[in-house]
PDB file of N, CA and C in Angstrom:
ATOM      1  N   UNK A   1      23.601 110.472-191.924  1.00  0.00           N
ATOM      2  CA  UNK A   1      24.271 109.802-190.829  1.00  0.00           C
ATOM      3  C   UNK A   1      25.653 109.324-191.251  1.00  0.00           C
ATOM      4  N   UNK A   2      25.777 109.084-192.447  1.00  0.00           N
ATOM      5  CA  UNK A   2      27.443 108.738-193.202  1.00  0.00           C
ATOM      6  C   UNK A   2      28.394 109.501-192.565  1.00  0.00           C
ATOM      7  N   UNK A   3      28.097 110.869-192.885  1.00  0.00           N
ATOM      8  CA  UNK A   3      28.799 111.995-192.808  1.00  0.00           C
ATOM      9  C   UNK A   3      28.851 111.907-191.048  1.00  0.00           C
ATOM     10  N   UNK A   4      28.291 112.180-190.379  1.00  0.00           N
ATOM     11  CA  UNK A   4      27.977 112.399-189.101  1.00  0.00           C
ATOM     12  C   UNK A   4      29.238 111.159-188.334  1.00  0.00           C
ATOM     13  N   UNK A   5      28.717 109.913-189.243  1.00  0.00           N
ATOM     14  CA  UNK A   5      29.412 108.594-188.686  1.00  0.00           C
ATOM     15  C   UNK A   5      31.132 108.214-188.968  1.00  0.00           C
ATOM     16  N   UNK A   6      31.349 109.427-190.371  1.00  0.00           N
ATOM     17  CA  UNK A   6      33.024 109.626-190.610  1.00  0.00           C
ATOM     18  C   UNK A   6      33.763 110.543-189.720  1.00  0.00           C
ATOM     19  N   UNK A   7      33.101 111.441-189.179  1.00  0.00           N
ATOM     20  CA  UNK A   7      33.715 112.534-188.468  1.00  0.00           C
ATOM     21  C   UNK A   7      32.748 113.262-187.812  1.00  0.00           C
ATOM     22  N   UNK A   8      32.362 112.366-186.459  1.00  0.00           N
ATOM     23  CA  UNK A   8      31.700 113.279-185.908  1.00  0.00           C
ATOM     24  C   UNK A   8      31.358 114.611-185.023  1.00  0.00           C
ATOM     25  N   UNK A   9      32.870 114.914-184.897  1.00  0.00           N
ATOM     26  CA  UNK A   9      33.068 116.180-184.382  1.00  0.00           C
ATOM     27  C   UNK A   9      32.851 117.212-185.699  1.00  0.00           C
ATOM     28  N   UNK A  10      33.233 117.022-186.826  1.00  0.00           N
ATOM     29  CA  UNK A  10      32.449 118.203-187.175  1.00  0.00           C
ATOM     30  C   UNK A  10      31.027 118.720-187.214  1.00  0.00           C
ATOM     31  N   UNK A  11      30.646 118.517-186.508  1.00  0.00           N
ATOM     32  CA  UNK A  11      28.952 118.945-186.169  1.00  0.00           C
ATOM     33  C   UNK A  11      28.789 119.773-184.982  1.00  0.00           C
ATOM     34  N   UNK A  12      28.489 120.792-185.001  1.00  0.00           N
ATOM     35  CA  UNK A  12      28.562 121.696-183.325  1.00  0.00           C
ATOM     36  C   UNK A  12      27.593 121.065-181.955  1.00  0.00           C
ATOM     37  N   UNK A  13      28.221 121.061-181.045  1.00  0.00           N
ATOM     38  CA  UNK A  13      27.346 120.877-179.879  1.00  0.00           C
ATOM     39  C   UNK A  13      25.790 121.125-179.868  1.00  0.00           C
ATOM     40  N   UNK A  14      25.110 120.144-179.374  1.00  0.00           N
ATOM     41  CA  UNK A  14      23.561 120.198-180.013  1.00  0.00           C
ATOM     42  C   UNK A  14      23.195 121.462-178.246  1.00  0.00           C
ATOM     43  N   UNK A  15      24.014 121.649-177.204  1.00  0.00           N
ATOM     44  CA  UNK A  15      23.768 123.205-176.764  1.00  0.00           C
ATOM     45  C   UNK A  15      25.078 123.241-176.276  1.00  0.00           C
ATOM     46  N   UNK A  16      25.512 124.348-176.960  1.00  0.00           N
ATOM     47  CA  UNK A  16      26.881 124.725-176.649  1.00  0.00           C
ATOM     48  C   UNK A  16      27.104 125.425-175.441  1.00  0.00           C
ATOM     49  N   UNK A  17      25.964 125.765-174.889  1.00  0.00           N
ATOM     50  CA  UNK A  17      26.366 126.613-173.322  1.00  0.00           C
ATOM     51  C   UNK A  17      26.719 125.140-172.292  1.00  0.00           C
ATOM     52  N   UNK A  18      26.208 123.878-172.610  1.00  0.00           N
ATOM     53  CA  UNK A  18      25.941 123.209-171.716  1.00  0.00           C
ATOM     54  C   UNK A  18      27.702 122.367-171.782  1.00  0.00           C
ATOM     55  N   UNK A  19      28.588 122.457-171.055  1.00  0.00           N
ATOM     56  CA  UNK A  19      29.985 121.839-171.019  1.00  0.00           C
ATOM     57  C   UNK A  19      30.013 120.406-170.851  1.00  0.00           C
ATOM     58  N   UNK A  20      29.032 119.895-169.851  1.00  0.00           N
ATOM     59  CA  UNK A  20      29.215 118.322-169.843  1.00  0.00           C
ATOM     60  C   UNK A  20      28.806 117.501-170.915  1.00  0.00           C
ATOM     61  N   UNK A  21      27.978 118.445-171.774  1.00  0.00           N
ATOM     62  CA  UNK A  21      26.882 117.780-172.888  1.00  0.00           C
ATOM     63  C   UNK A  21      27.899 118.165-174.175  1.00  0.00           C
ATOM     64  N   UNK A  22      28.643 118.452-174.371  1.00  0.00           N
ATOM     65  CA  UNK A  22      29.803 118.634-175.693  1.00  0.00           C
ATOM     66  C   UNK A  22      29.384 117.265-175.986  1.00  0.00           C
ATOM     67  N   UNK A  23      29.721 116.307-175.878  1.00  0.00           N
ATOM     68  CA  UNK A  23      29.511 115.296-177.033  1.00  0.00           C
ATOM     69  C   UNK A  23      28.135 114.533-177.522  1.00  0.00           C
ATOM     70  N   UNK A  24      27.418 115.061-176.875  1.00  0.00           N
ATOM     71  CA  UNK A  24      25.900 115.279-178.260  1.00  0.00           C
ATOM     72  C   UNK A  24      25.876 116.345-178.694  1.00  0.00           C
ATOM     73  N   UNK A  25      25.511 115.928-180.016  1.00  0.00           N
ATOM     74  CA  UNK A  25      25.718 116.645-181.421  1.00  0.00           C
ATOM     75  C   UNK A  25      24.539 116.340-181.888  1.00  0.00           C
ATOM     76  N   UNK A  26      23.771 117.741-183.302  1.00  0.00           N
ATOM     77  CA  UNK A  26      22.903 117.342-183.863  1.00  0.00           C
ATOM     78  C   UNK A  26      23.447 117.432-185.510  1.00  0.00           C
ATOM     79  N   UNK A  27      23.439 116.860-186.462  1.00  0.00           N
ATOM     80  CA  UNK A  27      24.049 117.033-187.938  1.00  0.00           C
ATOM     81  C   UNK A  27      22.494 116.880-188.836  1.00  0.00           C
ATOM     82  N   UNK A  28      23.026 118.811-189.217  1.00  0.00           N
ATOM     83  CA  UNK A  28      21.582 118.876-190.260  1.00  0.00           C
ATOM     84  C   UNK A  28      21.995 118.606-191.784  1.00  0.00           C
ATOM     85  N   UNK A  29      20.952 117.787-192.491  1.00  0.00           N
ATOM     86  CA  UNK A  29      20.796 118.090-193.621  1.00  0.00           C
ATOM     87  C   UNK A  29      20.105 118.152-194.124  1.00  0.00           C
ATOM     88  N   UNK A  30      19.818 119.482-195.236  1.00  0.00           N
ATOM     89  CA  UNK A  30      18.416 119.719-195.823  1.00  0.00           C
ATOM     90  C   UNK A  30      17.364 119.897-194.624  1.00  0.00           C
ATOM     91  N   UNK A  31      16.311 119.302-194.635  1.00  0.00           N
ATOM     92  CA  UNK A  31      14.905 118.833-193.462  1.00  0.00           C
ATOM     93  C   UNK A  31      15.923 117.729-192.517  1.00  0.00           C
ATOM     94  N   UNK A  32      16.539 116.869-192.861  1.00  0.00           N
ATOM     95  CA  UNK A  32      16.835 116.162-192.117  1.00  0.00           C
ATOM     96  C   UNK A  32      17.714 116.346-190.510  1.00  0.00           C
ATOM     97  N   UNK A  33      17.453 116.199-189.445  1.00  0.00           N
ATOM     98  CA  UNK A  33      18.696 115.991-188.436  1.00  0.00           C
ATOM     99  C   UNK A  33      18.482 114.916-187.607  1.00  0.00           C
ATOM    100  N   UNK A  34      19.349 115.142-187.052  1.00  0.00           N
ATOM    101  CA  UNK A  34      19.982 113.407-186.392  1.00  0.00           C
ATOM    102  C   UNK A  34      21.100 113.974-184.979  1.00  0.00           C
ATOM    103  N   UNK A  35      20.210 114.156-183.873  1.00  0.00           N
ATOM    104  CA  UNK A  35      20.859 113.961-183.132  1.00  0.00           C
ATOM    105  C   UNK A  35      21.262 113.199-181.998  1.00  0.00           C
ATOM    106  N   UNK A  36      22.812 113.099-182.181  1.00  0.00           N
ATOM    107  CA  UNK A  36      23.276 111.894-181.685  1.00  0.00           C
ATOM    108  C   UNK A  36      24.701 111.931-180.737  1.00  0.00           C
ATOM    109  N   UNK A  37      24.729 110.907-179.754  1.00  0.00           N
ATOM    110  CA  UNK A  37      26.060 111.415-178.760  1.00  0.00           C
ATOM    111  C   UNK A  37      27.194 110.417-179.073  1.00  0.00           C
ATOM    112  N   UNK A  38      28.493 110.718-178.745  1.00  0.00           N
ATOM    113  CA  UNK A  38      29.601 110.247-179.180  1.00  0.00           C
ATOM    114  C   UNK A  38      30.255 109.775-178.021  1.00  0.00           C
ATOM    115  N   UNK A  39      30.492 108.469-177.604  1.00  0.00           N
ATOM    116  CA  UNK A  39      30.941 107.888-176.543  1.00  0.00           C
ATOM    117  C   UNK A  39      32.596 107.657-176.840  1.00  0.00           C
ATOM    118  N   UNK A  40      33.086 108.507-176.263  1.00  0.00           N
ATOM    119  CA  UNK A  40      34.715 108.332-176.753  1.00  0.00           C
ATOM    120  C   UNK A  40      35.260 107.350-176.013  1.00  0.00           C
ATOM    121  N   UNK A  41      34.841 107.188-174.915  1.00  0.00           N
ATOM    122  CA  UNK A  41      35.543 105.389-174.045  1.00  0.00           C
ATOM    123  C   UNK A  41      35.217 104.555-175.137  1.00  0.00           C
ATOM    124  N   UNK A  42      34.100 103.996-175.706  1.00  0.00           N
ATOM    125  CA  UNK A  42      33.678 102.969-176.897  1.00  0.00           C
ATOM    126  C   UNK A  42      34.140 103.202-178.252  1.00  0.00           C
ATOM    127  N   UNK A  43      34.282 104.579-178.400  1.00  0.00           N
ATOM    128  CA  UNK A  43      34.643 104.868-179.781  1.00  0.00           C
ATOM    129  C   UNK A  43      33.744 104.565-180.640  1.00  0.00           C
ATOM    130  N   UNK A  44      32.527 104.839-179.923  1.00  0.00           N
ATOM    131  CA  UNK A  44      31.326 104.633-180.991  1.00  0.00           C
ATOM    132  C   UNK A  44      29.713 105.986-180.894  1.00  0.00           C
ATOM    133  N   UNK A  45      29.240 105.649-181.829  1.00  0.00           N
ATOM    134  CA  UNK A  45      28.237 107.221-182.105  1.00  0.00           C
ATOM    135  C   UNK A  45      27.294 106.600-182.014  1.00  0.00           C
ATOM    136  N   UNK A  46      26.072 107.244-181.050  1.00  0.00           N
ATOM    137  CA  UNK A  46      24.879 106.471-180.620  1.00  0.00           C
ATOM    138  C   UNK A  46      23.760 108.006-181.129  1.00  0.00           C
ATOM    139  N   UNK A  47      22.969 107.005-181.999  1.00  0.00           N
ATOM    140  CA  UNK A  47      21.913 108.043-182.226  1.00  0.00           C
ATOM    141  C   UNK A  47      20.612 108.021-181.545  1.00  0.00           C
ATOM    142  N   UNK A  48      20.274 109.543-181.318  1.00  0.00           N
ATOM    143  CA  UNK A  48      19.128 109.437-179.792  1.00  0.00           C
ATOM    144  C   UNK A  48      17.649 110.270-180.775  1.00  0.00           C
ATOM    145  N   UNK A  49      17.792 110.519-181.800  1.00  0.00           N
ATOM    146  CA  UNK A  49      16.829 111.045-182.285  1.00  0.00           C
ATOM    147  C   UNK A  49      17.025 111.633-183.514  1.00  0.00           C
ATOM    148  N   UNK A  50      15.894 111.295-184.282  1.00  0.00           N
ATOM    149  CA  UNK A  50      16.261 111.635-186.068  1.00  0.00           C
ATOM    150  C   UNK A  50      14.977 112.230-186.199  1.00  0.00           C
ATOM    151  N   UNK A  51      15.197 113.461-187.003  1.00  0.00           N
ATOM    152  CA  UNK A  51      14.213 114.598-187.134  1.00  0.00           C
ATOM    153  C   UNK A  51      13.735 114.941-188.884  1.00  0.00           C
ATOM    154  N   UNK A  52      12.885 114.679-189.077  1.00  0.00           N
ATOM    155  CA  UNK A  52      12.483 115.503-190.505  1.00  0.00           C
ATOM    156  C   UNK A  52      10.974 116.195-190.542  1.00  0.00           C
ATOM    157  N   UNK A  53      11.672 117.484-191.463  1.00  0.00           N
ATOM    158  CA  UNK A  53      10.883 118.685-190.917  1.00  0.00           C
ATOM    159  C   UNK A  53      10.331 118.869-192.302  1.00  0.00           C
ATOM    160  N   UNK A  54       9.394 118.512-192.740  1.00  0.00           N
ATOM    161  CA  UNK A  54       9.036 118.837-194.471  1.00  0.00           C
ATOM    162  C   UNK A  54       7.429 118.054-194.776  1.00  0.00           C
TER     163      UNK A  54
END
């Protein structure tokens, strides 16, 4: 979530066909993901679900 929480546009659209939904994002690492949406009026990253797969 560090990474996710310094720059969260580098993480691709968690569904990229969907245009209104661009700013939820899922950021994998390893087993881990975390996906989470980016409120640019607040300037803040809200996480909606954290995933580990192991």
């Amino acid at each position: 979530m560090d990474i996710a929480g310094r720059d969260p546009w580098s993480f691709p659209p968690f569904d990229s066909r969907d245009r209104e939904g661009e700013d939820v994002r899922a950021a994998a690492v390893g087993h881990l993901t975390a996906v989470y949406w980016i409120n640019r009026v607040a300037g803040r990253l809200y996480v909606i679900d954290i995933i580990w797969l192991g």
